[in-house]
N, C-alpha and C. Protein backbone atom coordinates (compact mmCIF):
# COMPACT_ATOMS: atom_id res chain seq x y z
N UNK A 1 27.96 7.00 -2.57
CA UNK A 1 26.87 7.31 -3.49
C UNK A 1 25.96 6.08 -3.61
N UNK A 2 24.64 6.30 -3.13
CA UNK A 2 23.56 5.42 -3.44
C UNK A 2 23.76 4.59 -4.59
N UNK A 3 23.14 3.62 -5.15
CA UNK A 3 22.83 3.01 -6.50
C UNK A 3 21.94 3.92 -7.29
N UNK A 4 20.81 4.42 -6.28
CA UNK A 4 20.04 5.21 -7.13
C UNK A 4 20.31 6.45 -7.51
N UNK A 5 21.37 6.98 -6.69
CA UNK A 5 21.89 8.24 -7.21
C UNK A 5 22.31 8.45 -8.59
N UNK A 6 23.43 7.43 -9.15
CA UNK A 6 23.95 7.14 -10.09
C UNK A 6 23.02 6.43 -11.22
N UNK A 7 22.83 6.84 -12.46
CA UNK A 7 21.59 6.01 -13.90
C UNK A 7 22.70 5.40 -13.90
N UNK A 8 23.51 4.95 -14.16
CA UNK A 8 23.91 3.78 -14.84
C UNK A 8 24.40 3.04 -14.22
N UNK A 9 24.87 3.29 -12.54
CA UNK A 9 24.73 2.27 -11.78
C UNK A 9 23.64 1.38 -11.78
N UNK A 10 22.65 2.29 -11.65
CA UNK A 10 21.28 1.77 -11.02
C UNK A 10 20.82 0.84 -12.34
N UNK A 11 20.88 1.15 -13.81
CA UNK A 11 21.15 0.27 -14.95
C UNK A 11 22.00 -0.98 -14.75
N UNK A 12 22.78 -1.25 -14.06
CA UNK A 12 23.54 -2.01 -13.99
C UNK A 12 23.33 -3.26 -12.66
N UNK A 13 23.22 -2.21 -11.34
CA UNK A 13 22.18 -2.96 -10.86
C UNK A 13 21.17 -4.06 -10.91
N UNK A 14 20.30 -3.24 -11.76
CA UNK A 14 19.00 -3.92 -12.72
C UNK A 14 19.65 -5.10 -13.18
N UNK A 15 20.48 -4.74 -14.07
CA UNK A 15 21.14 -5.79 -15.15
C UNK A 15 21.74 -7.38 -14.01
N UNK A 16 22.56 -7.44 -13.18
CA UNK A 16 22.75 -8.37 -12.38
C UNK A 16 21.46 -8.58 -11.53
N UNK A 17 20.25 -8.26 -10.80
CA UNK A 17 19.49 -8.64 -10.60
C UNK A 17 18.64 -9.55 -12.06
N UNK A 18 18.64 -9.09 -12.78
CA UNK A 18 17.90 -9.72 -14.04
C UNK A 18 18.63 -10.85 -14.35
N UNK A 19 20.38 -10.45 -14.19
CA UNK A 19 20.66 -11.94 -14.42
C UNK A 19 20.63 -12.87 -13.48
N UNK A 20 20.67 -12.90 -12.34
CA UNK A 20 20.39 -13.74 -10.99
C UNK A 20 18.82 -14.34 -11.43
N UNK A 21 18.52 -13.32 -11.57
CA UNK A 21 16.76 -13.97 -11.85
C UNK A 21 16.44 -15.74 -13.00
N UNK A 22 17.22 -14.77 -14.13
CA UNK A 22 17.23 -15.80 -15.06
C UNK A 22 17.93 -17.08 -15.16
N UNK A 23 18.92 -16.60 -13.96
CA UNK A 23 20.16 -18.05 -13.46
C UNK A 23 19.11 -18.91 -12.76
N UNK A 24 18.19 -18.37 -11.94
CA UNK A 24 16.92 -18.91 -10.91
C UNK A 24 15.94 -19.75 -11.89
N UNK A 25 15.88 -19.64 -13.12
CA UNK A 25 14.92 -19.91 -13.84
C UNK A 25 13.46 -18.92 -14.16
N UNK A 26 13.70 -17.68 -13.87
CA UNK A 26 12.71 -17.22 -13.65
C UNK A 26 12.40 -17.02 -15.27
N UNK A 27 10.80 -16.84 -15.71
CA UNK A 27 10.95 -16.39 -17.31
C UNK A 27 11.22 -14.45 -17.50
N UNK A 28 11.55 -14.26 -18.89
CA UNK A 28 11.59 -12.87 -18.73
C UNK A 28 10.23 -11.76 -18.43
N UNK A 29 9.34 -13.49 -18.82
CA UNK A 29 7.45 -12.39 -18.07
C UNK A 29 7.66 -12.47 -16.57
N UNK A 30 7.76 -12.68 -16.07
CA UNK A 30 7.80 -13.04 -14.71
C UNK A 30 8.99 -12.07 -14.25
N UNK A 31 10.20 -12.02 -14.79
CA UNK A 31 10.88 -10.84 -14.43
C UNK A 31 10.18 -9.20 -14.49
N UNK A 32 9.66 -9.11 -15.66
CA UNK A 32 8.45 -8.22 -15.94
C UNK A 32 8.04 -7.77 -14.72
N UNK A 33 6.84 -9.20 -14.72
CA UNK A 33 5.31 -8.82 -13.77
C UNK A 33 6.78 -7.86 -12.15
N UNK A 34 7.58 -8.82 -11.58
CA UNK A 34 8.31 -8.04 -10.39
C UNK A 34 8.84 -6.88 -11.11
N UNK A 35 9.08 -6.50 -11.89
CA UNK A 35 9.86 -5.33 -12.18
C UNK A 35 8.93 -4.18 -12.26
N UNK A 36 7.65 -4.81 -12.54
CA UNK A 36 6.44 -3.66 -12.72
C UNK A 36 5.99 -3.29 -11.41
N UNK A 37 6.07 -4.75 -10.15
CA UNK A 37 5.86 -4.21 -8.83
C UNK A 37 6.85 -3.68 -8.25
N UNK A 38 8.14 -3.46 -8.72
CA UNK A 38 8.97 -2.64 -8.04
C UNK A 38 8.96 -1.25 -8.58
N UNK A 39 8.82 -1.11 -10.00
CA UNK A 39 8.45 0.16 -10.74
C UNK A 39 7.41 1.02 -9.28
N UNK A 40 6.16 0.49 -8.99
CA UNK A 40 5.01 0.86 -8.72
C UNK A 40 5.57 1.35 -6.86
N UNK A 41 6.47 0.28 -6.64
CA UNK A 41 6.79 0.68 -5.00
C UNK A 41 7.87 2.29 -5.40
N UNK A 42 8.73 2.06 -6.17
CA UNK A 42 9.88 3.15 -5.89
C UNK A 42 9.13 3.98 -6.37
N UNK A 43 7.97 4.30 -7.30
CA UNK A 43 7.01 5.53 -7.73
C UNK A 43 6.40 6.31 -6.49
N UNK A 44 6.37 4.84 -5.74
CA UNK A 44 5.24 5.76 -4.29
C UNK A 44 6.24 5.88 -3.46
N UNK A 45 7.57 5.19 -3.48
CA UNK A 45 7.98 5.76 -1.95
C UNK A 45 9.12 6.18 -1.94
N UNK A 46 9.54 6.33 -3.32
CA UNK A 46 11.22 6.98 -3.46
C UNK A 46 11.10 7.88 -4.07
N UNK A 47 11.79 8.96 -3.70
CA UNK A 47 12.24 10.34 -4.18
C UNK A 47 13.55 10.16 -5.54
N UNK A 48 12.81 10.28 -7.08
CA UNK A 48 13.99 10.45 -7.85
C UNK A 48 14.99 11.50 -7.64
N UNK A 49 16.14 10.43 -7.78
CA UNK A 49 17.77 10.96 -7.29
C UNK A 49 17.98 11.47 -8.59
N UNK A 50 17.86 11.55 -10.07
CA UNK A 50 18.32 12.01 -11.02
C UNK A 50 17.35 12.55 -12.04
N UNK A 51 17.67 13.19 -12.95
CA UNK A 51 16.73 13.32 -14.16
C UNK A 51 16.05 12.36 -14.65
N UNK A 52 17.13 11.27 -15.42
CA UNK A 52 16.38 10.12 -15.67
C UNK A 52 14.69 9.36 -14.73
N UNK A 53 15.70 9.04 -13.73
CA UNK A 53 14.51 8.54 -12.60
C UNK A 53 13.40 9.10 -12.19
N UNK A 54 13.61 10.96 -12.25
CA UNK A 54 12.42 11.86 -12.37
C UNK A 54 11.53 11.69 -13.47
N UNK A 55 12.44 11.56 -14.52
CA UNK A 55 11.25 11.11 -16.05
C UNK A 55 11.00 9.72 -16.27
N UNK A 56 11.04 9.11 -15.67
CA UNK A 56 10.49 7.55 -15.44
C UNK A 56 9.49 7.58 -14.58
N UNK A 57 9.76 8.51 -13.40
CA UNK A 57 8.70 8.60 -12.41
C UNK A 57 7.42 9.27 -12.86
N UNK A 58 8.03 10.21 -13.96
CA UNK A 58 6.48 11.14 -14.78
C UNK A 58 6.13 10.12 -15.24
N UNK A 59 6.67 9.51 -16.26
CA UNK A 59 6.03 8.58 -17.06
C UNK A 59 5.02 7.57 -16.49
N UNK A 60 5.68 6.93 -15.48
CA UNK A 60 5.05 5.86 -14.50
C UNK A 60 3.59 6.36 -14.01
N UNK A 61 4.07 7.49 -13.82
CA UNK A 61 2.92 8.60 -13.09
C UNK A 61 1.38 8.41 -13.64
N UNK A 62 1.87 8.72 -15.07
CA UNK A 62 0.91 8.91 -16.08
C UNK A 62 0.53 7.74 -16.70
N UNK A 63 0.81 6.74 -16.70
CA UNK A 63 0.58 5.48 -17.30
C UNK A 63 -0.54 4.69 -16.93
N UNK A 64 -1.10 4.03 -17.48
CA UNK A 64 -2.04 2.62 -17.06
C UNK A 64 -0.88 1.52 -17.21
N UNK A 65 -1.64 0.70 -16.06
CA UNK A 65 -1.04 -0.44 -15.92
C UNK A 65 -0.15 -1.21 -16.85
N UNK A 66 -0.85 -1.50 -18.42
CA UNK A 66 -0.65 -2.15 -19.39
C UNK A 66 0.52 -1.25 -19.33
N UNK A 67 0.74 0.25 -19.76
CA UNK A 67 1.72 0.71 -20.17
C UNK A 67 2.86 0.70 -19.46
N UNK A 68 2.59 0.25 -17.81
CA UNK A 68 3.47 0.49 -17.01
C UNK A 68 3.96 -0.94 -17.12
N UNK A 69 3.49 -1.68 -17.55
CA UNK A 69 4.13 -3.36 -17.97
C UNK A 69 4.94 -3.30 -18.99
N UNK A 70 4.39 -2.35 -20.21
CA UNK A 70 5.91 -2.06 -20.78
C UNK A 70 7.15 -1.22 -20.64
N UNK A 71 6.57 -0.34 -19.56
CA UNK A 71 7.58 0.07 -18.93
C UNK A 71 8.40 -0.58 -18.65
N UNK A 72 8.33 -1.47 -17.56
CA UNK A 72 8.97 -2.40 -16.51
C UNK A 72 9.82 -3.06 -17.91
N UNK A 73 8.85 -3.60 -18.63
CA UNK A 73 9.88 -4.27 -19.55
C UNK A 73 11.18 -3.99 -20.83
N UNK A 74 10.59 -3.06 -20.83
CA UNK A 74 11.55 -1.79 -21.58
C UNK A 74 12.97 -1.72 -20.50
N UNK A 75 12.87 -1.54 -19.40
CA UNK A 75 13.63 -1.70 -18.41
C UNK A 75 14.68 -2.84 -18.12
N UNK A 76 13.65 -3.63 -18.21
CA UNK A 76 14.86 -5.41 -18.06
C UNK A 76 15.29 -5.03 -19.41
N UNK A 77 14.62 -4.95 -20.36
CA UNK A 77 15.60 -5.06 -21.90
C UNK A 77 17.27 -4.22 -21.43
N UNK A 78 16.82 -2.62 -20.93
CA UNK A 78 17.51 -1.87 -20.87
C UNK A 78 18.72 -2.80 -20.13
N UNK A 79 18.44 -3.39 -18.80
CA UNK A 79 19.66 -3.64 -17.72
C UNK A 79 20.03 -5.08 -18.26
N UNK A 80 19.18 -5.66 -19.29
CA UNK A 80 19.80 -6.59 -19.26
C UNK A 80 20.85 -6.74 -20.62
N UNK A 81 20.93 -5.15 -21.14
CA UNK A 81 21.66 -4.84 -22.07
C UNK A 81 22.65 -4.79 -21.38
N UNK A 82 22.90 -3.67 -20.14
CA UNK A 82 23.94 -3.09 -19.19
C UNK A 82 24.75 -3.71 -19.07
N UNK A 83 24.14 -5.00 -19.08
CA UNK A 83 25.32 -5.58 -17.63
C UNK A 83 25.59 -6.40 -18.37
């Protein structure tokens, strides 16, 4: 089973990438700004594997930028709860 198949893998996922990031020094804006360009790649080129990821993908869909920045960041909060 994919990562993306599974939400709370793929939550969890997130969550150890976020912490690698922050071990790197990265800030949590800067985790953001990449999380918003990865938001924007898996919108255009991945097929949601679950409900969740389907309603992230509406959402994303429908969003302006700004909103899709709190997306992204709503997100690290989320994985970096996870993990």
């Amino acid at each position: 089973m994919s990562v993306l198949e599974n939400w709370d893998r793929w939550k969890e996922f997130l969550g150890e990438q976020v912490d690698k990031a922050q071990a790197m020094g990265m800030s949590k804006e800067r985790i953001t700004e990449v999380a918003q360009k990865m938001g924007t790649f898996l919108a255009d080129k991945v097929d949601p594997k679950n409900p969740q990821e389907r309603l992230l993908k509406q959402m994303w869909d429908n969003s302006t930028p700004d909103e899709q920045h709190a997306l992204a960041s709503i997100m690290v909060k989320m994985a970096d709860k996870a993990h």
